[in-house]
Protein backbone atom coordinates (compact mmCIF):
# COMPACT_ATOMS: atom_id res chain seq x y z
CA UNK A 1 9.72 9.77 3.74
CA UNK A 2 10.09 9.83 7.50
CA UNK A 3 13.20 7.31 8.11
CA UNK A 4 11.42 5.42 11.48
CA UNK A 5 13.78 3.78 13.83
CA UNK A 6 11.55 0.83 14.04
CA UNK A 7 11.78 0.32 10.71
CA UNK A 8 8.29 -1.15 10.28
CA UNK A 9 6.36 -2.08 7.38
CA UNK A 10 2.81 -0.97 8.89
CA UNK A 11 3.75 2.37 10.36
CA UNK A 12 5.04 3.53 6.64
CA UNK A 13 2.08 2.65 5.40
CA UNK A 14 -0.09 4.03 7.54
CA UNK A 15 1.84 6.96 8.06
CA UNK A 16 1.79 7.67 4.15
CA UNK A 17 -1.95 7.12 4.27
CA UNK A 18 -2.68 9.25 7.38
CA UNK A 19 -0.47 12.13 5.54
CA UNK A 20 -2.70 12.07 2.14
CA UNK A 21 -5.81 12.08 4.76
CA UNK A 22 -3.88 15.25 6.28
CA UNK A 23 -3.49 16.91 2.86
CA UNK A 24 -7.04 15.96 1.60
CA UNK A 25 -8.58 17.00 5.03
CA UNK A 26 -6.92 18.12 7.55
CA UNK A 27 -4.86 21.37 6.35
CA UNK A 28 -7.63 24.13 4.91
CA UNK A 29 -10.11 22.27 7.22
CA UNK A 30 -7.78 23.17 10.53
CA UNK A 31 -7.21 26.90 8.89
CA UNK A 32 -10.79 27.35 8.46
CA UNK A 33 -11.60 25.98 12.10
CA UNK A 34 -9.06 28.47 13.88
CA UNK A 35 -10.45 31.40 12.16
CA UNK A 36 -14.37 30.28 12.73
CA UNK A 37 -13.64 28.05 15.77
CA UNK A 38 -16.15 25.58 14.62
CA UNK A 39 -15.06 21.82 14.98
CA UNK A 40 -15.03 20.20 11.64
CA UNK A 41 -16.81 16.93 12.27
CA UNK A 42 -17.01 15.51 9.23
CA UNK A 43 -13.14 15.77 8.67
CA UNK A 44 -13.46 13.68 12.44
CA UNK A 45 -15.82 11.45 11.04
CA UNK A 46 -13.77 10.76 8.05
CA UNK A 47 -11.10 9.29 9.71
CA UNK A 48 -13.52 7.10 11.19
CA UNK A 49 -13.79 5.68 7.39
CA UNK A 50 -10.53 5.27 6.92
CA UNK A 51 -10.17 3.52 10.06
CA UNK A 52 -7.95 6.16 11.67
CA UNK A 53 -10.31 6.80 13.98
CA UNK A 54 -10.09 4.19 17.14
CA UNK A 55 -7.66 2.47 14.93
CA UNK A 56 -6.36 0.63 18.21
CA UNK A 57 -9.77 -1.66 18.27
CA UNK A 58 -8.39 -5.86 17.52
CA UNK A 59 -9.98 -7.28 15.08
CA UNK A 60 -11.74 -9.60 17.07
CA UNK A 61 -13.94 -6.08 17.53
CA UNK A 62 -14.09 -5.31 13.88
CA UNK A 63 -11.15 -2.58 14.28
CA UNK A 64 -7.65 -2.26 12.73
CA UNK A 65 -5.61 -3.77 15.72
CA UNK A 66 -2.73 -1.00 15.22
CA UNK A 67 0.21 -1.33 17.44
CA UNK A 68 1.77 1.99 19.54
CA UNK A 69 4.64 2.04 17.08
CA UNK A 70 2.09 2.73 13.83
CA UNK A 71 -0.13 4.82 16.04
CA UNK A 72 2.62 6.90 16.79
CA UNK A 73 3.10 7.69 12.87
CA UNK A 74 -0.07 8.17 12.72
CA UNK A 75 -0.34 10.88 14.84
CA UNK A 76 3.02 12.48 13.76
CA UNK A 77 0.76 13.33 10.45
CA UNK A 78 -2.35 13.99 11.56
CA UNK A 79 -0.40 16.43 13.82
CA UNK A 80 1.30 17.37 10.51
CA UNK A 81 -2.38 18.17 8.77
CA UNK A 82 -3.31 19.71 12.36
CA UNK A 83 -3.00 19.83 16.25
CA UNK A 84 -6.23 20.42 16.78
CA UNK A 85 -8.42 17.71 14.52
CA UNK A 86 -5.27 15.48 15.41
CA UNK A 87 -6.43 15.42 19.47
CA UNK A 88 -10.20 15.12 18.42
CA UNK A 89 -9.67 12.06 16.83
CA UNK A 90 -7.14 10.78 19.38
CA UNK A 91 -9.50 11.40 22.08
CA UNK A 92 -11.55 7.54 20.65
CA UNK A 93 -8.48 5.53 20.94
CA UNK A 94 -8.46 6.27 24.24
CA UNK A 95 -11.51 5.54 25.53
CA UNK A 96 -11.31 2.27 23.55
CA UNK A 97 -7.69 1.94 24.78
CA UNK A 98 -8.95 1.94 28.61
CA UNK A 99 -11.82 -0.62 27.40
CA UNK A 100 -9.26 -3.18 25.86
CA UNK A 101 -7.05 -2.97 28.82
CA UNK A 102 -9.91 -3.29 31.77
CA UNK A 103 -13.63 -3.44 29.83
CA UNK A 104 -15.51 -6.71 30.68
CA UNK A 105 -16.80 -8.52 27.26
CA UNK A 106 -20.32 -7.05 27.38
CA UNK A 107 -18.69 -3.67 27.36
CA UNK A 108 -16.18 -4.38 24.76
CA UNK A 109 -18.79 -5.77 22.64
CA UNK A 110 -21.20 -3.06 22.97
CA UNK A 111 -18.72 -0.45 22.54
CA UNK A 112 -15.52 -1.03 20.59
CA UNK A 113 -17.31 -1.64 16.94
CA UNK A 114 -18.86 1.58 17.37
CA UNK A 115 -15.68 3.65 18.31
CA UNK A 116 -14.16 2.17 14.94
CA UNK A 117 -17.37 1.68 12.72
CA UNK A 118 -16.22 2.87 9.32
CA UNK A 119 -20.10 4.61 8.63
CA UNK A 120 -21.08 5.62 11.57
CA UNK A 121 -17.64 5.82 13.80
CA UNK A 122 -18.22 7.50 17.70
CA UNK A 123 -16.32 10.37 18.90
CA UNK A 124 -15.07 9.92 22.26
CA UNK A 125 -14.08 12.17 25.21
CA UNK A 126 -11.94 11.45 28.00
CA UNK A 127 -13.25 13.23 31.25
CA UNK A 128 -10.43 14.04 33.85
CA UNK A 129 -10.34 17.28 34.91
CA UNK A 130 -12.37 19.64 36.92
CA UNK A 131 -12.91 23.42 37.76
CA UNK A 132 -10.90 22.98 40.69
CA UNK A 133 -8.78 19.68 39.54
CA UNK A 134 -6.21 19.30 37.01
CA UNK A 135 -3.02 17.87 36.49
CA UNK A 136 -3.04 15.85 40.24
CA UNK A 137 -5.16 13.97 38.74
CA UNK A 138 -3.15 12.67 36.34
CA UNK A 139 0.05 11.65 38.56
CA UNK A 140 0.58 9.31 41.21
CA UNK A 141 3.17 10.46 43.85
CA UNK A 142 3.94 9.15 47.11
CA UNK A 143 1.93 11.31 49.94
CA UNK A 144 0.62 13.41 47.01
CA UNK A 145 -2.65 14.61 48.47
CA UNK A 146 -5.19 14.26 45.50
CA UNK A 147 -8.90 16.01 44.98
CA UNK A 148 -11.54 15.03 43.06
CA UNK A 149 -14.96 16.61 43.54
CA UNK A 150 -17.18 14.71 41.22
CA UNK A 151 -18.60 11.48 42.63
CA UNK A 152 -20.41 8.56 42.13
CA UNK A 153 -22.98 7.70 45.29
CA UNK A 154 -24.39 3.79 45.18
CA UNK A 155 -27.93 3.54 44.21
CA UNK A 156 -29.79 0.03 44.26
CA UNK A 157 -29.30 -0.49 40.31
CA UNK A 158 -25.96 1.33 40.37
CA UNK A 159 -24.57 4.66 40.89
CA UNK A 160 -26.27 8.34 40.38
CA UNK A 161 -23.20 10.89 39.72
CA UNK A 162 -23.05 14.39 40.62
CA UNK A 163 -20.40 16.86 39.35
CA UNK A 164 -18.71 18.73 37.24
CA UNK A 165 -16.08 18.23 34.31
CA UNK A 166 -13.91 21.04 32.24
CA UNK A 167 -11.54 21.90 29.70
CA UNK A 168 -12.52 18.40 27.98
CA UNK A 169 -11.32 17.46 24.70
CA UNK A 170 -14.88 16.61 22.90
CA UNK A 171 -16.87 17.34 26.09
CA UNK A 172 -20.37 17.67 25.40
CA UNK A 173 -20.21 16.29 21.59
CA UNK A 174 -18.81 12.76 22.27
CA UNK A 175 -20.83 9.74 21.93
CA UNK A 176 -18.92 8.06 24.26
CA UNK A 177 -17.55 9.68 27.61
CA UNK A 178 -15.03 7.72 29.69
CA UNK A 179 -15.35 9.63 33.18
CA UNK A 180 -13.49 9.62 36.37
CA UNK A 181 -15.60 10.14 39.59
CA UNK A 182 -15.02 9.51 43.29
CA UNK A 183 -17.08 6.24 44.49
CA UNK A 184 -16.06 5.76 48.07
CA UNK A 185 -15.20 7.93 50.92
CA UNK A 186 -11.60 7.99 49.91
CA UNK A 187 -10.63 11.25 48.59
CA UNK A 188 -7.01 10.33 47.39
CA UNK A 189 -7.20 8.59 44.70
CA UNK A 190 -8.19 5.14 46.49
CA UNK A 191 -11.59 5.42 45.89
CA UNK A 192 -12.23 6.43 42.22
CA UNK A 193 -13.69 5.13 39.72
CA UNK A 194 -14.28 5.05 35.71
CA UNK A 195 -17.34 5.11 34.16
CA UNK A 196 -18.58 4.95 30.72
CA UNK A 197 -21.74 7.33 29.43
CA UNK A 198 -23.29 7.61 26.16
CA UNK A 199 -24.62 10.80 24.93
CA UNK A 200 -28.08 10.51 25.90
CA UNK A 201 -27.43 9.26 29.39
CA UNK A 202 -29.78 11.11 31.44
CA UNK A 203 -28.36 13.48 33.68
CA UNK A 204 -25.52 13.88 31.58
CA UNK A 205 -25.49 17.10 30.47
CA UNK A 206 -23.36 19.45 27.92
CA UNK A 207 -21.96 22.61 29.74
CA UNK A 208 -20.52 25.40 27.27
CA UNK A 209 -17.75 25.48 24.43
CA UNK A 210 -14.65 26.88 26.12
CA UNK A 211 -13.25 29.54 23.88
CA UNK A 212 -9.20 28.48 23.76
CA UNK A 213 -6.37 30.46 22.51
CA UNK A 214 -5.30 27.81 20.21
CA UNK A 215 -6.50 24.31 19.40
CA UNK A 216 -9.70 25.69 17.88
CA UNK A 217 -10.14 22.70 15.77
CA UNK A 218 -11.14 20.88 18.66
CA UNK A 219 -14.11 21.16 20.68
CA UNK A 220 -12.69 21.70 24.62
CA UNK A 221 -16.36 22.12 26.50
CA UNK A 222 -17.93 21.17 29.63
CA UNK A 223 -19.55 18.11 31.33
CA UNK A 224 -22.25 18.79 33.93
CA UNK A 225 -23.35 15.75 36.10
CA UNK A 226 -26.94 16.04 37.72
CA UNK A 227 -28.25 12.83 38.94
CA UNK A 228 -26.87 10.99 36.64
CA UNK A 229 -28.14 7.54 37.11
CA UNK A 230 -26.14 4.79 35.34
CA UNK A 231 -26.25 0.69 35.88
CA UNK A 232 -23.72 -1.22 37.49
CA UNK A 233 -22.63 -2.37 34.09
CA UNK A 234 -21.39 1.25 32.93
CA UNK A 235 -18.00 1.19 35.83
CA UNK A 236 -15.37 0.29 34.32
CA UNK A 237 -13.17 -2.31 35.86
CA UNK A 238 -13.65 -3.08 39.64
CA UNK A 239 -14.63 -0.06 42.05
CA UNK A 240 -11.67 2.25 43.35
CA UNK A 241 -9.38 1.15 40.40
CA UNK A 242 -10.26 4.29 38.28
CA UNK A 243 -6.75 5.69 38.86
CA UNK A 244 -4.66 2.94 38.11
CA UNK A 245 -6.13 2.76 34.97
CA UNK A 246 -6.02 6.71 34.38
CA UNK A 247 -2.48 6.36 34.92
CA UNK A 248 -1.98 3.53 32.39
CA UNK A 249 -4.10 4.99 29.74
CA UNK A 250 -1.93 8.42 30.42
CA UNK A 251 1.35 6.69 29.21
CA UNK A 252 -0.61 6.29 25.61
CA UNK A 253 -2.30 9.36 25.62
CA UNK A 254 1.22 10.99 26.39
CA UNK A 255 2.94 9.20 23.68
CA UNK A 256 0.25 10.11 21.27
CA UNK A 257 0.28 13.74 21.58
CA UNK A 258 3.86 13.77 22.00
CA UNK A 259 4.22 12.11 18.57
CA UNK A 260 1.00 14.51 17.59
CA UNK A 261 3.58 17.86 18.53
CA UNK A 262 6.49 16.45 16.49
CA UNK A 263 3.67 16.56 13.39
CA UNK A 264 2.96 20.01 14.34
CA UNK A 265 7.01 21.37 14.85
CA UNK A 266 7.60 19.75 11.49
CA UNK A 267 5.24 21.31 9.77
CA UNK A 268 6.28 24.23 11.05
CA UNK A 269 10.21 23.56 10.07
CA UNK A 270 8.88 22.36 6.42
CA UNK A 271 7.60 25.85 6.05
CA UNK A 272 10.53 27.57 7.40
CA UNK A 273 12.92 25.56 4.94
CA UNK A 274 10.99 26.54 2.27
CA UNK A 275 10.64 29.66 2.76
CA UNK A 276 14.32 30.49 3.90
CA UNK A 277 14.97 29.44 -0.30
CA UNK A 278 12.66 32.00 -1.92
CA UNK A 279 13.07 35.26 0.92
CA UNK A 280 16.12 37.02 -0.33
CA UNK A 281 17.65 39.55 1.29
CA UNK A 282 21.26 40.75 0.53
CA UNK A 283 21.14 39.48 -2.69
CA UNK A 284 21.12 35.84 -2.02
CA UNK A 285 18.26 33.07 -0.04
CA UNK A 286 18.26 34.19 3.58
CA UNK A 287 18.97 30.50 3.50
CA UNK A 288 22.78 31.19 2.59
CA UNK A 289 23.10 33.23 6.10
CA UNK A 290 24.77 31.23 8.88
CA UNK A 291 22.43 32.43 11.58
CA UNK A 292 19.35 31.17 9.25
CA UNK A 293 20.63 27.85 8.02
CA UNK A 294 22.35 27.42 11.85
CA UNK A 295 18.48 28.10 13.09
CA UNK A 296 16.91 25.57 10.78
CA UNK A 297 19.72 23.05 11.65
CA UNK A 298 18.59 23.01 15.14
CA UNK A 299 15.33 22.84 14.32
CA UNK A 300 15.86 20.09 12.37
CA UNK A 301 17.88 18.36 15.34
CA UNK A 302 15.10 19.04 18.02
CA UNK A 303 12.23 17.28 15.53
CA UNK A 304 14.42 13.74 14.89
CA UNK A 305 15.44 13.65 18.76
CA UNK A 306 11.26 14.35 20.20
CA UNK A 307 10.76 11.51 17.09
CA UNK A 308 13.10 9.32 18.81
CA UNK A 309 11.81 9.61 22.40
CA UNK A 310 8.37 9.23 21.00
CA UNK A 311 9.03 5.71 19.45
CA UNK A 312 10.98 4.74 22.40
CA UNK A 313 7.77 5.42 24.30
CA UNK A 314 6.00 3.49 21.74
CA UNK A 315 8.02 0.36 21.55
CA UNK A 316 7.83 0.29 25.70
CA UNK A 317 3.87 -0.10 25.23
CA UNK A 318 3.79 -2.18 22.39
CA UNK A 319 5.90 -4.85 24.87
CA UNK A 320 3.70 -4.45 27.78
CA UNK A 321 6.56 -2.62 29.48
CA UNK A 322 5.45 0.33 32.03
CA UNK A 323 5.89 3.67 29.99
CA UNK A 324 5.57 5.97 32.73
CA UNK A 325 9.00 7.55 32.54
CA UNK A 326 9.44 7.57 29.15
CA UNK A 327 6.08 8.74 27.71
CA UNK A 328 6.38 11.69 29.91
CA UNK A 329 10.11 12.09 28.81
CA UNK A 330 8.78 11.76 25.22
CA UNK A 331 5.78 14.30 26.02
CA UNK A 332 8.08 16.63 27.95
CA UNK A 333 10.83 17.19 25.25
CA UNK A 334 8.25 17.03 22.24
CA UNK A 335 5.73 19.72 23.72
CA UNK A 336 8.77 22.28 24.56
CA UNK A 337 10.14 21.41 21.47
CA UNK A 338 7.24 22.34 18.94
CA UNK A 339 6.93 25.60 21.21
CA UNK A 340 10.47 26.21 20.13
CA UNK A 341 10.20 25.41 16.78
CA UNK A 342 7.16 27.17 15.71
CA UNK A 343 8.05 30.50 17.27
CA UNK A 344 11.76 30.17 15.32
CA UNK A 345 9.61 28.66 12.36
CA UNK A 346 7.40 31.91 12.95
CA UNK A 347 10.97 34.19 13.17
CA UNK A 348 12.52 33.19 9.85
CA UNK A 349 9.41 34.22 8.18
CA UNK A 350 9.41 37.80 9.93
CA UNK A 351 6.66 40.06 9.26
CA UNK A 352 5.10 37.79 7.20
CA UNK A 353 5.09 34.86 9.95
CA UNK A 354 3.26 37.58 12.44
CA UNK A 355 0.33 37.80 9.96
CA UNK A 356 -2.76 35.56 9.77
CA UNK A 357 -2.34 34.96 6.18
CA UNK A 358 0.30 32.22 6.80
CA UNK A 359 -0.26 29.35 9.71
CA UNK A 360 2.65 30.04 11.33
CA UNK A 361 0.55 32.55 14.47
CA UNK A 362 -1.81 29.02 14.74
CA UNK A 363 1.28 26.76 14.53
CA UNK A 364 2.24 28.28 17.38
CA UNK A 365 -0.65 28.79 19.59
CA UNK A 366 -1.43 25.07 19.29
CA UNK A 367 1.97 24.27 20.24
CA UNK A 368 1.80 25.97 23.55
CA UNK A 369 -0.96 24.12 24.73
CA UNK A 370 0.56 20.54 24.37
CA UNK A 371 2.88 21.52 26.90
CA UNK A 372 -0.66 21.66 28.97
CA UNK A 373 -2.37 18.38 27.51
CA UNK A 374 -2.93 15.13 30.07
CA UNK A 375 -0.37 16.62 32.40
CA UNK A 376 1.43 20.12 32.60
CA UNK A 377 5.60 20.01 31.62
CA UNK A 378 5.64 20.26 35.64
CA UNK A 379 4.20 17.21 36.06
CA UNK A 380 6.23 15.47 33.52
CA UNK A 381 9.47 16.61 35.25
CA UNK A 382 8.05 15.69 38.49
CA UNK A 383 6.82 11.83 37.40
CA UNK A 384 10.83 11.69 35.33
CA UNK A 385 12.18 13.14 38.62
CA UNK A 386 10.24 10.21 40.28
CA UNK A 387 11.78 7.81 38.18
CA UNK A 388 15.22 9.27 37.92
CA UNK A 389 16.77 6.01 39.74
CA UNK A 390 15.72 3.64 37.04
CA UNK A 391 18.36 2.49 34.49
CA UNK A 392 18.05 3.68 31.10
């Protein structure tokens, strides 16, 4: 049993039921996605049943109401079972995340049942980036000049949107798309907005499945805007506020995949341990070597410290507190970390760890792109060097 700092009664049980939903369907169902690349939805959609899925939603919306802290352990397992599944799923809390926070009661009430609906649960898809747009667009730095090509133009009945979206997380396949578009002359960040689009939105069209080193349980594809008419009723929150709510959504979606890699690097460290008791070599468990056990032990120490930041990160947001510096702290440390610890992981197994008969190879592509996910490690250094004045 994970020994939480919070010490709460929720998060260990929903972390023990999120890890026998990782056993049951996450682990052959990630190891069969990486070698086929095909998404497994209904492992997605089962979540959905179990209420993992959107599992921020109050209960005033028919949803769980689960608080950052239990979230996090959440996501530690299904980052455990695997990386991949783990950010498909995540991708609905988000969307209903930004539709708690800023969503007016029509939209909350039209939307958030569906996100956690236990039959019939929606995938979401949070749209940021773009071909030529990435990671500025998820920071806010004084003088930082920002671009963002896709935009929304006023129409009588609302706005048309023309543009183009990439390397999204569920782009294409969501049934709910929260999407960031430029709806005023301002190019800098003033002027953007949020706007929610279901599937069949016309005009709202799915580009192609992006072919990814790693993360091939989840579907990264394009979003291609053509006249896209939507009401006035589908922006989210007032016009031009679409970044300050970006921003605050970031500090959750930062935690979460933070806590998401520690999953990952411990599963990665489980097998190592395991395996550093049955490979002999000198006559004795490679184990008994110093260099091996001295490996694992900082292995070990990297894990509990990313696990630490994470639910620091965690308890910030769960008091209303701005998580800015310490979600990307938490992000920072846990997406280097699982890089580190699945390519030692990988190491101690030797040969064996280079072949595609173990994880270990997927362990650690996966890990090297959550040093990429909602803001690069650069940009986490650069929004900690930005707050690098605050007490701790």
């Amino acid at each position: 049993m994970i020994r939480d700092v919070t010490n709460d009664a929720e998060a260990r049980m929903l972390r023990e039921v999120a890890h026998e939903f990782a056993v049951r369907n996450l682990r052959a169902a990630g190891e069969e996605a990486d070698r086929t690349g095909e998404t497994p939805w209904q492992a997605v959609r089962a979540a959905g049943e179990i209420g993992l899925l959107a599992a921020n939603v109050p209960a005033s919306h028919g949803g769980p109401a689960v608080r950052p802290t239990a979230m996090a352990a959440v996501m530690e397992e299904l980052g455990w079972g695997n990386f991949g599944i783990a950010a498909t799923i995540g991708a609905a809390s988000l969307v209903a995340e930004a539709l708690i926070r800023e969503g007016s009661e029509e939209q909350k009430r039209r939307y958030l049942s569906h996100l956690c609906d236990a039959e019939n649960p929606w995938v979401g898809a949070f749209a940021l980036t773009e071909p030529e747009s990435g990671s500025e667009l998820e920071i806010s730095l004084p003088g930082a000049s920002q671009h963002l090509a896709s935009f929304a133009e006023r129409t009588q009945d609302g706005y048309r949107l023309q543009g183009a979206k990439r390397f999204i997380t569920n782009g294409g396949r969501a049934d709910l798309t929260l999407l960031l578009a430029r709806s005023g002359p301002e190019r800098d960040g003033e002027g953007w907005s949020l706007f929610l689009l279901e599937k069949d939105t016309a005009g709202l069209k799915a580009g192609r499945q992006i072919p990814t080193m790693g993360l091939r349980g989840s579907y990264t594809g394009e979003l291609l805007l053509e006249n896209c008419e939507v009401p006035e009723g589908a922006r989210l929150g007032k016009p031009g506020d679409g970044l300050r709510i970006v921003l605050e959504v970031l500090q959750v979606a930062r935690t979460m995949i933070a806590s998401a890699a520690v999953g990952l690097a411990r599963a990665a460290f489980e097998a190592a341990r395991a395996y550093t008791l049955e490979r002999r070599q000198f006559g004795r468990p490679i184990r008994e070597h110093q260099l091996v056990s001295g490996s694992l032990a900082r292995m070990r120490l990297d894990i509990d410290a990313a696990r630490l930041l994470v639910q620091r990160a965690a308890l910030d947001l769960e008091a209303g507190r701005d998580a800015a510096l310490s979600a990307a702290e938490a992000k920072l440390f846990a997406s280097e970390m699982a890089v580190r610890v699945t390519q030692d992981a990988l190491q101690l197994h030797g040969g064996y760890g280079f072949t595609r008969e173990l994880p270990l190879e997927m362990w650690v592509r996966d890990a090297i792109v959550s040093r990429i996910f909602f803001g690069t490690s650069e940009m986490q250094v650069l929004e900690i060097a930005h707050g690098v004045d605050r007490d701790f």
